[in-house]
N, C-alpha and C. Protein backbone atom coordinates (compact mmCIF):
# COMPACT_ATOMS: atom_id res chain seq x y z
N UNK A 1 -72.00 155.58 -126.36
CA UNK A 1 -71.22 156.53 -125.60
C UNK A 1 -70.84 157.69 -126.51
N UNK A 2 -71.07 159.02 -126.28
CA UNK A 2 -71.03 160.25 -126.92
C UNK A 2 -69.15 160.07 -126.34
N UNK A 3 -68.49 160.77 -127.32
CA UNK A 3 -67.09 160.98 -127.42
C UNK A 3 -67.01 162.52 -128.45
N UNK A 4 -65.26 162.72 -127.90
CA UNK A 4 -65.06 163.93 -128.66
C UNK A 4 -63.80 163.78 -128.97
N UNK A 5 -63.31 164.42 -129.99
CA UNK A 5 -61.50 164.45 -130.42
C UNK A 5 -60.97 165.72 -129.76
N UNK A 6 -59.50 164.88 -129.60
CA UNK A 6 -59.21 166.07 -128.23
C UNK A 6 -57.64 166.00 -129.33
N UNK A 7 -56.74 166.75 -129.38
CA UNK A 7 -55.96 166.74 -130.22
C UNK A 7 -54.72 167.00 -129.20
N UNK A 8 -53.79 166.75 -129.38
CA UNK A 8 -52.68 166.86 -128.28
C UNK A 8 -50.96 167.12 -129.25
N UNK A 9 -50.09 167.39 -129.12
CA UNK A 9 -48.82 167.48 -129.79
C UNK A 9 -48.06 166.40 -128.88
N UNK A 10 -47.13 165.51 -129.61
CA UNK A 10 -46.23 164.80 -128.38
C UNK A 10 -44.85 164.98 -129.44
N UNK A 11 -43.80 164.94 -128.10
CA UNK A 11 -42.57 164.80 -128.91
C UNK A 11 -42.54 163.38 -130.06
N UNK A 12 -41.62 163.72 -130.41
CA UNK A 12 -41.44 162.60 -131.27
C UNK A 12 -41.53 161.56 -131.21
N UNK A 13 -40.37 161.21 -130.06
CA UNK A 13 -39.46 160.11 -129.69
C UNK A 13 -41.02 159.24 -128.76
N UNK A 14 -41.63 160.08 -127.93
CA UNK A 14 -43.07 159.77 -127.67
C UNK A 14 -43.98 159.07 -128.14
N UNK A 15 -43.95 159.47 -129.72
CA UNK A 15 -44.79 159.32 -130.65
C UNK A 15 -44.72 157.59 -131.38
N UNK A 16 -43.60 157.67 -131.10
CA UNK A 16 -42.57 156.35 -132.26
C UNK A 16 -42.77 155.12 -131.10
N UNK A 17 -42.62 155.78 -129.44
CA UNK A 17 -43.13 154.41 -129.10
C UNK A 17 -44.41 154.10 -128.68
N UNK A 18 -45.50 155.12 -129.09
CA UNK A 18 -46.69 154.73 -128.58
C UNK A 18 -47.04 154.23 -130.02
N UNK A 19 -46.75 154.62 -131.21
CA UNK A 19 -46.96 153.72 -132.36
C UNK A 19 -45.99 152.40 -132.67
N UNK A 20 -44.99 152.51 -131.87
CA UNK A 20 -43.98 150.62 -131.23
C UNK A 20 -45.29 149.57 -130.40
N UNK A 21 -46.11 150.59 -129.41
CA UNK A 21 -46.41 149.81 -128.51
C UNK A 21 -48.06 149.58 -129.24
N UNK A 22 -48.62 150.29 -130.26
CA UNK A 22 -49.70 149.86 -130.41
C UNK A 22 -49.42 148.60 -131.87
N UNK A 23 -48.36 148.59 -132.12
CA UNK A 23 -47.90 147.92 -133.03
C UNK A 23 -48.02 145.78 -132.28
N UNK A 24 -47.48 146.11 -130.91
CA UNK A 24 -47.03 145.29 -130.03
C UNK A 24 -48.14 144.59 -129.69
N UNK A 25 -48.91 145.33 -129.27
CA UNK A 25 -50.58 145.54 -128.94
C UNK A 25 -51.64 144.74 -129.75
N UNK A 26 -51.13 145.19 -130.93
CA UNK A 26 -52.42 144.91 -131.88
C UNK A 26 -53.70 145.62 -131.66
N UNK A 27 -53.52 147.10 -131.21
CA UNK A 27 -54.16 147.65 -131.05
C UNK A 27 -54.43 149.16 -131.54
N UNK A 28 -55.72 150.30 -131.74
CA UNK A 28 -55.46 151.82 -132.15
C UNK A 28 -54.60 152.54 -131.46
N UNK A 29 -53.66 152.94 -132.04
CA UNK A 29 -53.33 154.09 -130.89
C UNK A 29 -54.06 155.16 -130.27
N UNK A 30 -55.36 155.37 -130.42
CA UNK A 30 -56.57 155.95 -130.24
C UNK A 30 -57.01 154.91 -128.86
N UNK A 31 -56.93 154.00 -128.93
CA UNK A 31 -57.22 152.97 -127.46
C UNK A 31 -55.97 153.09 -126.42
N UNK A 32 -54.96 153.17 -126.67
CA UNK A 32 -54.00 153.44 -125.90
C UNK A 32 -53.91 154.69 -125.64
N UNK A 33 -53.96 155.93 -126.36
CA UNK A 33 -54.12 157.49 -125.53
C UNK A 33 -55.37 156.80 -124.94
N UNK A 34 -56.59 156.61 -124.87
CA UNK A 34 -57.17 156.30 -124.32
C UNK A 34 -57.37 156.00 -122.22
N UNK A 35 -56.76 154.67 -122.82
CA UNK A 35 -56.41 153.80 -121.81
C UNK A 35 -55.46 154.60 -120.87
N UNK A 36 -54.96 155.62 -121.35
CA UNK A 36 -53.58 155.91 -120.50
C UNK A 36 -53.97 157.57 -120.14
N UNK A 37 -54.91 158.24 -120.61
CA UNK A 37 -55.65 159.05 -119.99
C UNK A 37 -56.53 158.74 -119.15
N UNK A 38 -57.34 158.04 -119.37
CA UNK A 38 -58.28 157.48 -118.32
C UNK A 38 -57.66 157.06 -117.03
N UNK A 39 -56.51 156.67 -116.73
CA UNK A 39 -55.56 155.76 -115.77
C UNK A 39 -54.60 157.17 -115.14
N UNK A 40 -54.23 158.40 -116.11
CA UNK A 40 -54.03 159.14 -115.70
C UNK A 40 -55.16 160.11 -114.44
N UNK A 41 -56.07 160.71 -114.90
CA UNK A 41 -57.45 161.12 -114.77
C UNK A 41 -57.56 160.68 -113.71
N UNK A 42 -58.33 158.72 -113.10
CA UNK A 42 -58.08 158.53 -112.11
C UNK A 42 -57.02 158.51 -111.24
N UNK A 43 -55.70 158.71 -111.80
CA UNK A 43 -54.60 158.88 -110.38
C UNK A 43 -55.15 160.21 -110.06
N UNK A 44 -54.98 161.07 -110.66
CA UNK A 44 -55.36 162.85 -110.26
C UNK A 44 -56.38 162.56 -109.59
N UNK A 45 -57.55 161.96 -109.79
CA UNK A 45 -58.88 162.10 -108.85
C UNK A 45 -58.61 161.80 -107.59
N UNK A 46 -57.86 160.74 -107.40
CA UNK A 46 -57.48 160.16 -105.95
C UNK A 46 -56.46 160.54 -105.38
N UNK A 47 -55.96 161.34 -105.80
CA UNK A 47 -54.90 161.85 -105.58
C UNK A 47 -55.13 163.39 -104.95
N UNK A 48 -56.19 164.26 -105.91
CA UNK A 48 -57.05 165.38 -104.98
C UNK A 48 -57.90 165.09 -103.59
N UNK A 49 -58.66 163.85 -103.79
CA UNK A 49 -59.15 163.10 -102.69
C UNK A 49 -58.99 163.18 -101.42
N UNK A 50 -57.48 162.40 -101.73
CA UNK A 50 -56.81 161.96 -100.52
C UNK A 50 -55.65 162.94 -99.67
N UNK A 51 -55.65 164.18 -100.99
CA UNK A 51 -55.17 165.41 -100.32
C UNK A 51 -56.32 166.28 -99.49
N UNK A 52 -57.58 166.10 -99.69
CA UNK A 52 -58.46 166.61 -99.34
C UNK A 52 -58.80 166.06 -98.01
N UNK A 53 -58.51 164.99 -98.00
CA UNK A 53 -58.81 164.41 -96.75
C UNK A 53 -57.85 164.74 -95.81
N UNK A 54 -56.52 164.45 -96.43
CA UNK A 54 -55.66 165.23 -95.44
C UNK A 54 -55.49 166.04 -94.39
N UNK A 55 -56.05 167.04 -95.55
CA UNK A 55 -56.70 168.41 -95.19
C UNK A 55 -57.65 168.87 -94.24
N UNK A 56 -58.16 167.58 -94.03
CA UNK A 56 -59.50 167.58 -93.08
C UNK A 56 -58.86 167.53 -91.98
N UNK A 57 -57.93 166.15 -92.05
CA UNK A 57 -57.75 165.58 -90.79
C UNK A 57 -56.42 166.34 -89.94
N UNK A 58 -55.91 167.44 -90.56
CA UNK A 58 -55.11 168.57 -90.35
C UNK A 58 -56.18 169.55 -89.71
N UNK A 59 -57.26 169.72 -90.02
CA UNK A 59 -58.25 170.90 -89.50
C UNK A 59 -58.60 170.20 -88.21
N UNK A 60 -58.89 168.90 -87.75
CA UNK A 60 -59.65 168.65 -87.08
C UNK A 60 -58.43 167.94 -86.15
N UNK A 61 -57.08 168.28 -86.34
CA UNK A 61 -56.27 168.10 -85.18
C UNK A 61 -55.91 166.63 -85.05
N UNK A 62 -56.11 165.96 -86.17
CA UNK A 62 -55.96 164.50 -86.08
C UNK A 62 -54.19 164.26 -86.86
N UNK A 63 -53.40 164.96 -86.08
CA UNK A 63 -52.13 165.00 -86.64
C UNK A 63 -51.04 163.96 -86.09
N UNK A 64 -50.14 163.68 -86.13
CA UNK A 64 -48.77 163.14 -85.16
C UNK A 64 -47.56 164.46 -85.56
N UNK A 65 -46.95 164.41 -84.20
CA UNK A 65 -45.59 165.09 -84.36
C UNK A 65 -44.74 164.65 -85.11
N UNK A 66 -43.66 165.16 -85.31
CA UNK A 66 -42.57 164.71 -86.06
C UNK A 66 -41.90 163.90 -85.15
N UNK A 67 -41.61 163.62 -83.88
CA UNK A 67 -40.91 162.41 -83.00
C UNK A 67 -41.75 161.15 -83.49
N UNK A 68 -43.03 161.68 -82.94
CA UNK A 68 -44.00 160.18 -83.00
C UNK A 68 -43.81 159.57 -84.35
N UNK A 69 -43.30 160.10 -85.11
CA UNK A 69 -43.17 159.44 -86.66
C UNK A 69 -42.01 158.86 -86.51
N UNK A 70 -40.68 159.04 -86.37
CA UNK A 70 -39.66 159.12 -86.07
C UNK A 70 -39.45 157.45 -85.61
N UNK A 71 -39.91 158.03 -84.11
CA UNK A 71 -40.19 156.67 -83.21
C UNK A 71 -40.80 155.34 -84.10
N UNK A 72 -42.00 155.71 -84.57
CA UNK A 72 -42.57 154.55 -85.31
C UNK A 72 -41.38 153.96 -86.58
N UNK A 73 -41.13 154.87 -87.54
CA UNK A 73 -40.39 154.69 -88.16
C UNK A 73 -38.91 153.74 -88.09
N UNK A 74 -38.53 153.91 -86.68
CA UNK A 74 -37.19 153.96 -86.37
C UNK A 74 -37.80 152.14 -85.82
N UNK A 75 -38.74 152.01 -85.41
CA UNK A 75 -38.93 150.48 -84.83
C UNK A 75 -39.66 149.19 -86.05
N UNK A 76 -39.46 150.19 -87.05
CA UNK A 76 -39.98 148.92 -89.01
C UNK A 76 -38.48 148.07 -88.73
N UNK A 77 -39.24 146.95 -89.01
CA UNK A 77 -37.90 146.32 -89.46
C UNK A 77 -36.82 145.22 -87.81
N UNK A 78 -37.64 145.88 -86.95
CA UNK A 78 -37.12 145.27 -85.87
C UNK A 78 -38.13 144.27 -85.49
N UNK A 79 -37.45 143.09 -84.94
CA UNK A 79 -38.07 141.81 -84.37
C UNK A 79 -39.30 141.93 -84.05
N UNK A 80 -40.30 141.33 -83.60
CA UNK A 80 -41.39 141.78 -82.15
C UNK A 80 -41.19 140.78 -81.18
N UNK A 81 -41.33 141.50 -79.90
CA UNK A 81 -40.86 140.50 -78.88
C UNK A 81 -42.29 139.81 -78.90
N UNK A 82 -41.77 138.76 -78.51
CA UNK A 82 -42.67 137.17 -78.14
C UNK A 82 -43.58 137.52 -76.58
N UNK A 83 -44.66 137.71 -76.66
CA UNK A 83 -45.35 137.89 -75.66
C UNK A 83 -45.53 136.82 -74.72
N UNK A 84 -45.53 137.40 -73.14
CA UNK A 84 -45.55 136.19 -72.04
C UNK A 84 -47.14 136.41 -72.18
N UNK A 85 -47.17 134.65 -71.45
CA UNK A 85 -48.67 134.87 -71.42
C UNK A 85 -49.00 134.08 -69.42
């Protein structure tokens, strides 16, 4: 796997516990920026995604009002009645 050094500044106090936690770890702190960019990276990806989709489903009229939310909202948490049969 081709890689590159990416150089970053962190506060201090930042610094002291990502070298606490790779201490903890038994691990590089080079694997933990790692690990925790990568985990960043994918939230953002899915996160543009699923705004994108949004977006769609706003264009194409697939919306609810603000009551109909309301309503749903307002009936979480309550019983369900027992159906006759």
């Amino acid at each position: 796997m081709d890689t590159r050094v990416v150089t970053a500044h962190l506060p201090t106090e930042l610094a002291e516990k990502l070298d606490g936690l790779a201490e903890r770890l038994d691990r590089p702190r080079g694997w933990i920026v790692k690990e925790a960019v990568a985990s960043y990276v994918a939230l953002e990806e899915k996160r543009h995604r699923l705004t994108l989709e949004a977006l769609a489903d706003v264009d194409a009229k697939r919306t609810l009002d603000h009551a109909e939310v309301e309503a749903w909202a307002a009936g979480l948490g309550k019983p369900k009645r027992a159906r006759r049969r």
